[in-house]
N, C-alpha and C. Protein backbone atom coordinates (compact mmCIF):
# COMPACT_ATOMS: atom_id res chain seq x y z
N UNK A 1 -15.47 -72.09 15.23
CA UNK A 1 -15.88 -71.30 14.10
C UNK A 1 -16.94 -70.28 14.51
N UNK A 2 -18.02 -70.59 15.46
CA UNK A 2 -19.25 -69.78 16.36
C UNK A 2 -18.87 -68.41 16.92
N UNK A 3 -17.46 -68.82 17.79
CA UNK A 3 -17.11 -68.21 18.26
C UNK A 3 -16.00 -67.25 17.65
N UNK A 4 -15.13 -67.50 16.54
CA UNK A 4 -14.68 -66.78 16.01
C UNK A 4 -15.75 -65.53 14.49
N UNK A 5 -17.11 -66.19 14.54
CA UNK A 5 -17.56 -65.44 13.81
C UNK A 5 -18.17 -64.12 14.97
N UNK A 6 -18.49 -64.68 15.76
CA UNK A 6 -19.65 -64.30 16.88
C UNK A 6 -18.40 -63.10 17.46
N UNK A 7 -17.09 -63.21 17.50
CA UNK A 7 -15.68 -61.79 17.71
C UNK A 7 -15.36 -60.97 16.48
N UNK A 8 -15.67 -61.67 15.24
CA UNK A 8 -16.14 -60.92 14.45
C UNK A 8 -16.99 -59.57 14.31
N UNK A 9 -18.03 -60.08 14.37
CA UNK A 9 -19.27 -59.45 14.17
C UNK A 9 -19.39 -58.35 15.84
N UNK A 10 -18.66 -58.55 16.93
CA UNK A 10 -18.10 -58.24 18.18
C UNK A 10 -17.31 -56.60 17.39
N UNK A 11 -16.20 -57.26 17.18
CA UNK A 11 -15.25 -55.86 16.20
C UNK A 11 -15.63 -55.09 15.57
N UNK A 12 -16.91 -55.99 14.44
CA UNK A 12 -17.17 -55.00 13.49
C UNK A 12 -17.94 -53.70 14.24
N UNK A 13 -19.26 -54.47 15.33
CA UNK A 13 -19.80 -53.18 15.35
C UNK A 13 -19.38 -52.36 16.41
N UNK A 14 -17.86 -52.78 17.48
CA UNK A 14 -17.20 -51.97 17.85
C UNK A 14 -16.50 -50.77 16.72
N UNK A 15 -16.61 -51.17 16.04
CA UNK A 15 -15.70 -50.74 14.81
C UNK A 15 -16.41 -49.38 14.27
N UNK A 16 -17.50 -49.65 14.05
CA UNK A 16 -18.75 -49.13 13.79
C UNK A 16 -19.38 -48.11 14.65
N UNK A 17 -19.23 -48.46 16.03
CA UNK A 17 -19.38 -47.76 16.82
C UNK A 17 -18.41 -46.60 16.91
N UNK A 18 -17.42 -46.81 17.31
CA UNK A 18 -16.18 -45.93 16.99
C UNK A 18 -16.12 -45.03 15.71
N UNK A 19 -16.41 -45.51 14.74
CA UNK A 19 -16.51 -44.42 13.16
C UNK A 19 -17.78 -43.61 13.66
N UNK A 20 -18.89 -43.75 14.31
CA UNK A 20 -20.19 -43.41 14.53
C UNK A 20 -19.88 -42.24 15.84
N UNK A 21 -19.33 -42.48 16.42
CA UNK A 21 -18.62 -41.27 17.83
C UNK A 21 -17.81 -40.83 16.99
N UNK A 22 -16.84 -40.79 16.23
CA UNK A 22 -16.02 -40.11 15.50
C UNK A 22 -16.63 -38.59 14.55
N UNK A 23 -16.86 -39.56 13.56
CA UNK A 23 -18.37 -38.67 12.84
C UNK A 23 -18.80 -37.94 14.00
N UNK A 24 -19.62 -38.34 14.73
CA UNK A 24 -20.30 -36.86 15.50
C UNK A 24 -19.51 -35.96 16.10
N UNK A 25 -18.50 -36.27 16.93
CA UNK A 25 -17.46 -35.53 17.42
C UNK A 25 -16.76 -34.29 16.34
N UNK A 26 -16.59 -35.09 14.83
CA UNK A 26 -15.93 -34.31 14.21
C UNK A 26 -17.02 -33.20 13.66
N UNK A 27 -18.24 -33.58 13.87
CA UNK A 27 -19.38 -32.33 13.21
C UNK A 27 -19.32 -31.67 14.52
N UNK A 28 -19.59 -32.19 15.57
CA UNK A 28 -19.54 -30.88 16.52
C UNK A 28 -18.29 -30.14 16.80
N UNK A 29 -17.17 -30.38 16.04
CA UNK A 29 -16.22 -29.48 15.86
C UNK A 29 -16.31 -29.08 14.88
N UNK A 30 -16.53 -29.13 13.97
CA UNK A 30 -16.92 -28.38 12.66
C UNK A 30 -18.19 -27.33 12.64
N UNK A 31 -19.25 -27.29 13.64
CA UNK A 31 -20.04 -26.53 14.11
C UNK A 31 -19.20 -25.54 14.73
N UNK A 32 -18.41 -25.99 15.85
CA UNK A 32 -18.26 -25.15 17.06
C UNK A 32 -17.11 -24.16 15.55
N UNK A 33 -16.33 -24.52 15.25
CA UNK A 33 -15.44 -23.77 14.27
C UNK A 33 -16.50 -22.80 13.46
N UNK A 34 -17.67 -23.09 12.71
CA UNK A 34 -18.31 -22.46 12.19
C UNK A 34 -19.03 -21.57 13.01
N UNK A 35 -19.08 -21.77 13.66
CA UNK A 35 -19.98 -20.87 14.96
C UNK A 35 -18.94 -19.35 15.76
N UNK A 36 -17.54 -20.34 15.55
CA UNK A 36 -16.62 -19.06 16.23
C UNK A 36 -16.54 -18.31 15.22
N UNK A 37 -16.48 -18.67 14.03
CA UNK A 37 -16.04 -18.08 12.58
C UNK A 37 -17.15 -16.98 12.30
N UNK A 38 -18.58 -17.13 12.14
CA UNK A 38 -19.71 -16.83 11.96
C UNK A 38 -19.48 -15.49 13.59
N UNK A 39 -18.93 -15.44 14.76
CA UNK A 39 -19.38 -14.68 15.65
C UNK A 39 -18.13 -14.01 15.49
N UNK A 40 -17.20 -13.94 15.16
CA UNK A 40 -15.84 -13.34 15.11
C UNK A 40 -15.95 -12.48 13.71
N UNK A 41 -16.55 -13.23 13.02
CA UNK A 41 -17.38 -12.12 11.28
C UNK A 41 -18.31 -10.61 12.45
N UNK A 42 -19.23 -11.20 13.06
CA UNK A 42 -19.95 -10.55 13.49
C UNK A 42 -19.71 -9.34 14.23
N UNK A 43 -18.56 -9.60 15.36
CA UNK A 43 -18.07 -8.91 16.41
C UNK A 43 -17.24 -7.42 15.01
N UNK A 44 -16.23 -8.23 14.36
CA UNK A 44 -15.25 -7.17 13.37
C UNK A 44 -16.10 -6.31 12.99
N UNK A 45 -17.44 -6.85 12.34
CA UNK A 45 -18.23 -6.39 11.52
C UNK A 45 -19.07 -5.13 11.90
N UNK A 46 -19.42 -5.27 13.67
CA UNK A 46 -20.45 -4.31 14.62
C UNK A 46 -19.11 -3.62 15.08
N UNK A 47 -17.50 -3.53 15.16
CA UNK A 47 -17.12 -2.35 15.35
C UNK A 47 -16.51 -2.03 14.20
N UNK A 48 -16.59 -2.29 12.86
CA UNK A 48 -16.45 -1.42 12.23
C UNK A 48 -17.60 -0.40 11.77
N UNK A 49 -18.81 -1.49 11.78
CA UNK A 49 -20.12 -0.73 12.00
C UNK A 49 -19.87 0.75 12.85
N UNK A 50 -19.43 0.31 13.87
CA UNK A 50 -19.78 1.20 15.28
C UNK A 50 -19.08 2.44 14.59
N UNK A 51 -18.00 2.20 14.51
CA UNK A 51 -16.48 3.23 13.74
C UNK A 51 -17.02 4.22 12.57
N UNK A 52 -17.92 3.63 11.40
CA UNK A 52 -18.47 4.07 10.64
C UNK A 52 -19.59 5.29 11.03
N UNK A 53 -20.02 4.75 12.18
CA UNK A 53 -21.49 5.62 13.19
C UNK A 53 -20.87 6.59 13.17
N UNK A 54 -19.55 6.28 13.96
CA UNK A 54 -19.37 7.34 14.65
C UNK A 54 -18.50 8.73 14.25
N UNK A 55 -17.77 8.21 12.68
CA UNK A 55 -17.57 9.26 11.72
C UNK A 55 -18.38 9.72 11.15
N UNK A 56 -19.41 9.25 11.35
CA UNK A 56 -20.56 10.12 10.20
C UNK A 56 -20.82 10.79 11.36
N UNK A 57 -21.37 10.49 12.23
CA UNK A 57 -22.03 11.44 13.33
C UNK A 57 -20.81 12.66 13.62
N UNK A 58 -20.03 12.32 14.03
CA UNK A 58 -19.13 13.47 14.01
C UNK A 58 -18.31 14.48 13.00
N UNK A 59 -18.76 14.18 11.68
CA UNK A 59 -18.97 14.53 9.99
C UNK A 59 -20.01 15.43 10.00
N UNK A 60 -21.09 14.82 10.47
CA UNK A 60 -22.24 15.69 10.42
C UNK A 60 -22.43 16.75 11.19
N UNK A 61 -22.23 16.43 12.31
CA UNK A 61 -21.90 17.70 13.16
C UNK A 61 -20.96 18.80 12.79
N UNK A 62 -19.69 18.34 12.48
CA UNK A 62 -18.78 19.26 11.93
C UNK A 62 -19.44 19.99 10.27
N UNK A 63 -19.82 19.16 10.08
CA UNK A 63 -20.83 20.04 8.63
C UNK A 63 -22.21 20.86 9.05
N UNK A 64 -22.74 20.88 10.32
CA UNK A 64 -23.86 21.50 10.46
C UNK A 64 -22.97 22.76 11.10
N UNK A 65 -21.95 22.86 12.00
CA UNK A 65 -20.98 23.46 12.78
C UNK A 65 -20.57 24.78 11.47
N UNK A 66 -20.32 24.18 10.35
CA UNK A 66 -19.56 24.57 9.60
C UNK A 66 -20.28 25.74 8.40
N UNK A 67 -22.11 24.74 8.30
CA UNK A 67 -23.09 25.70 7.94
C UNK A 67 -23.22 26.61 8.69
N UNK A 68 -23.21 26.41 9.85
CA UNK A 68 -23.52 27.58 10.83
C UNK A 68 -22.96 28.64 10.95
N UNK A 69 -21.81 28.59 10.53
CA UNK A 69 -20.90 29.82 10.56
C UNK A 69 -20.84 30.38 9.08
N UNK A 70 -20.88 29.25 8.14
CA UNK A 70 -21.65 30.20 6.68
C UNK A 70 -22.90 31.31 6.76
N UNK A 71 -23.50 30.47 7.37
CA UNK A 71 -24.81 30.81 7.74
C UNK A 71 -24.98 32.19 8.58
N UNK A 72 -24.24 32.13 9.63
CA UNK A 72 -23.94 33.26 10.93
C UNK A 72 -25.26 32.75 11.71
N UNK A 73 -25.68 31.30 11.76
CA UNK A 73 -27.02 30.88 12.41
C UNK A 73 -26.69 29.31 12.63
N UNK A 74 -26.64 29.35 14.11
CA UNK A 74 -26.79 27.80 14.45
C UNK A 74 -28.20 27.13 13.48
N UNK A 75 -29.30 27.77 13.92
CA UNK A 75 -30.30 27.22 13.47
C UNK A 75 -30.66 27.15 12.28
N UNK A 76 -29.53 27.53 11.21
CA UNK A 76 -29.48 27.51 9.84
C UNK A 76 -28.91 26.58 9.64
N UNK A 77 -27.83 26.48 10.26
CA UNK A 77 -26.79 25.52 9.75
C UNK A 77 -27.50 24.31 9.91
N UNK A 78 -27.87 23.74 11.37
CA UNK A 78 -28.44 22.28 11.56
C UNK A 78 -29.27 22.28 10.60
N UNK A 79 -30.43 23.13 10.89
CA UNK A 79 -31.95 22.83 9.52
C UNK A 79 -31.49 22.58 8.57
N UNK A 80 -30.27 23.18 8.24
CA UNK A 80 -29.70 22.49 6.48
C UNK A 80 -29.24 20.57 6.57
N UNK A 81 -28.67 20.63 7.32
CA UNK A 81 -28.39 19.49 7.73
C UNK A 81 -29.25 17.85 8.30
N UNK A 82 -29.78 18.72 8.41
CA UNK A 82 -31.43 18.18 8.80
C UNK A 82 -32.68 18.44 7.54
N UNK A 83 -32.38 18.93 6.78
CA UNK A 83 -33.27 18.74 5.62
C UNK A 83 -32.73 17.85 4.78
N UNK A 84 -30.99 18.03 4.54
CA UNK A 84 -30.29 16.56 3.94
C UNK A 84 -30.77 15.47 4.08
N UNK A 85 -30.29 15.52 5.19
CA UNK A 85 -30.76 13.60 5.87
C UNK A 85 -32.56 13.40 5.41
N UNK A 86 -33.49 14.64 5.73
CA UNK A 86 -34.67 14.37 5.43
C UNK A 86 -35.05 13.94 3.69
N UNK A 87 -33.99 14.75 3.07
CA UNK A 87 -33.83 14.21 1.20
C UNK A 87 -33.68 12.88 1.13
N UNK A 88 -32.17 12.38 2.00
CA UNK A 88 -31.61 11.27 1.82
C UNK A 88 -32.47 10.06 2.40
N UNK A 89 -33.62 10.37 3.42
CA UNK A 89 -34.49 9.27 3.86
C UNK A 89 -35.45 9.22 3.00
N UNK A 90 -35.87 10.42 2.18
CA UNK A 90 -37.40 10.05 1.12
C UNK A 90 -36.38 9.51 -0.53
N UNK A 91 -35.11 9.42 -0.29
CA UNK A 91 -34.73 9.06 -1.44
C UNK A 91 -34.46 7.47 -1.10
N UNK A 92 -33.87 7.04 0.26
CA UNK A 92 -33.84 5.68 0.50
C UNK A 92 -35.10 4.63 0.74
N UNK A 93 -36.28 5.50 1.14
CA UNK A 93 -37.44 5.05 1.30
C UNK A 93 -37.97 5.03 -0.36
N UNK A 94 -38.16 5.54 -1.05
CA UNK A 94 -38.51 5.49 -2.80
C UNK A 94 -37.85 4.13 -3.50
N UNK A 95 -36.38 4.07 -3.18
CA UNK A 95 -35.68 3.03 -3.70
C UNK A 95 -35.66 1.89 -3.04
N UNK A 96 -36.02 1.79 -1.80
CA UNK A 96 -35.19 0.85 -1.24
C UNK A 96 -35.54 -0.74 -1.20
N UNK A 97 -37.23 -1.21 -2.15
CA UNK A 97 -37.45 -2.19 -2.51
C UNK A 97 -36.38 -2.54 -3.65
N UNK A 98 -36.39 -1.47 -4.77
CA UNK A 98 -35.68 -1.98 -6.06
C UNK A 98 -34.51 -2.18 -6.09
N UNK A 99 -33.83 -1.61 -5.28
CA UNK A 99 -32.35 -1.09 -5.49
C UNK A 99 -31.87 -1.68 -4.16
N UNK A 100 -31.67 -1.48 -3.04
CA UNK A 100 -31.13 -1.03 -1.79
C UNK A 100 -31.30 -2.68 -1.21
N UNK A 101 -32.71 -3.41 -0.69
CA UNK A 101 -32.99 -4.81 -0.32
C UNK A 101 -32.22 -5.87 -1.35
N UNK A 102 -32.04 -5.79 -2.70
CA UNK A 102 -31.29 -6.74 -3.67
C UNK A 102 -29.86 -6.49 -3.49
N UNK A 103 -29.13 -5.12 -3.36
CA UNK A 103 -28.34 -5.35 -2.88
C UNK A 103 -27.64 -5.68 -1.84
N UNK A 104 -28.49 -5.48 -0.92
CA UNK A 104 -27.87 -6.27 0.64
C UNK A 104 -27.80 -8.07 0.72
N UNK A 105 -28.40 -7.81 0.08
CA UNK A 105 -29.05 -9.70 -0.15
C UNK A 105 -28.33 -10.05 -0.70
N UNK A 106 -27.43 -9.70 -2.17
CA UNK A 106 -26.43 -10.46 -3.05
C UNK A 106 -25.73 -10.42 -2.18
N UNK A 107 -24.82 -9.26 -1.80
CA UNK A 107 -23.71 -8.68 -1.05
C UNK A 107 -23.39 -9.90 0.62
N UNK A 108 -24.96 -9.85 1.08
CA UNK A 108 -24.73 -11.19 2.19
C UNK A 108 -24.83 -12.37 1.61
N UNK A 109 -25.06 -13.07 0.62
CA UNK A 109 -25.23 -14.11 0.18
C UNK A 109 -23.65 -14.24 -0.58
N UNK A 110 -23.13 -13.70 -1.27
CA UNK A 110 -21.92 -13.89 -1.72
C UNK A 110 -20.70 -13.86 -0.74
N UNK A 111 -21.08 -12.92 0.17
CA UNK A 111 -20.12 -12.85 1.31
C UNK A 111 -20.30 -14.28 1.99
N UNK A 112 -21.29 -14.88 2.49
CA UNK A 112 -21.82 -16.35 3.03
C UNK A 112 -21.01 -17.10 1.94
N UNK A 113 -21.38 -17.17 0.74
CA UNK A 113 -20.60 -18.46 -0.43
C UNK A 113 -19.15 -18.67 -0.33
N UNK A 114 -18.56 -17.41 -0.05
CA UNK A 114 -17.21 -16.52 -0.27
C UNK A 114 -16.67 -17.74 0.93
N UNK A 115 -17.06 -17.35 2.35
CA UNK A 115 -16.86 -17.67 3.46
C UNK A 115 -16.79 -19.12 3.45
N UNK A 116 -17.56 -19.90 2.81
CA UNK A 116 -17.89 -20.97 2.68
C UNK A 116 -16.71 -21.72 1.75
N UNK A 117 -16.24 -21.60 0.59
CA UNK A 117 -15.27 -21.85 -0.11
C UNK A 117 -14.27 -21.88 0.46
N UNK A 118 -13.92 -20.72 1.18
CA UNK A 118 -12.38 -20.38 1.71
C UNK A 118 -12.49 -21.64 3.08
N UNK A 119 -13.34 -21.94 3.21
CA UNK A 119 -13.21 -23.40 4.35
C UNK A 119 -13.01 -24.33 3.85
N UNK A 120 -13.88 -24.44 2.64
CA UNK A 120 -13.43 -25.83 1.88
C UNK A 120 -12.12 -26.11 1.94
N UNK A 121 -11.18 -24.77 0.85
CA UNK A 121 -9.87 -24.87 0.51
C UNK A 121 -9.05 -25.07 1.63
N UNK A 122 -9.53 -24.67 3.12
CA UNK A 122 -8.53 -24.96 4.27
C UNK A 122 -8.38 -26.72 4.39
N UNK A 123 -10.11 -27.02 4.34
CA UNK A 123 -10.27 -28.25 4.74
C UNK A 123 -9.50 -29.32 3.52
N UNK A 124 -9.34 -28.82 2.40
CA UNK A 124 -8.90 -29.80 1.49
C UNK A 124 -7.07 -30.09 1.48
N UNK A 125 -6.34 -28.38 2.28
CA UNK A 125 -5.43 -28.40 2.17
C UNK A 125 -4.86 -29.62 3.22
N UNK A 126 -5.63 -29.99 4.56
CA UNK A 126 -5.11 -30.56 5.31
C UNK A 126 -5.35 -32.04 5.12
């Protein structure tokens, strides 16, 4: 009876042990998944970033290009172009506690919740 309790209690906390390596194994795959997920957001995100740069920059140029020849003055055209952007920075600097910081913040925080759900529903489908 000693000995069949004593293989018991043997199993269980083999048993135990095993659910206990399991569990961790399955969070550090559930990390490493969240982690590729979270850097693969990131990577899409910095070249569409990049893509965005680099139409405006070449937008802008073609619009200072374009004053210039309104103008019949390189140095008309850019200064116009360059007083824009100087409007558009004392107008983003004025707002950008009230307006501009709350919206980046919902916008990443909902995008984060968003992201977060759509895992659930994978994880529940399987």
């Amino acid at each position: 009876m000693e000995e069949k309790k004593e293989k018991n209690i043997e199993e269980l906390f083999s048993e135990a042990k095993k659910y206990v390596d399991t569990r961790l194994e399955y969070g550090r795959l559930m990390l490493i998944k969240r982690s590729a997920k979270v850097f693969a957001d990131l990577v899409t995100n910095a070249i569409v970033g990049v893509c965005f740069v680099l139409a405006f920059i070449l937008g802008t140029i073609t619009l200072a290009l374009f004053l210039s020849t309104v103008f019949a003055s390189f140095t008309a055209g850019f200064g116009c172009v360059a007083l824009l952007y100087l409007f558009l920075a004392v107008i983003v600097y004025l707002t950008k506690e009230k307006y501009i910081e709350k919206a980046i913040v919902n916008f990443t925080i909902s995008k984060y919740f968003k992201k977060l759900q759509e895992e659930e529903e994978d994880e529940q489908k399987v």
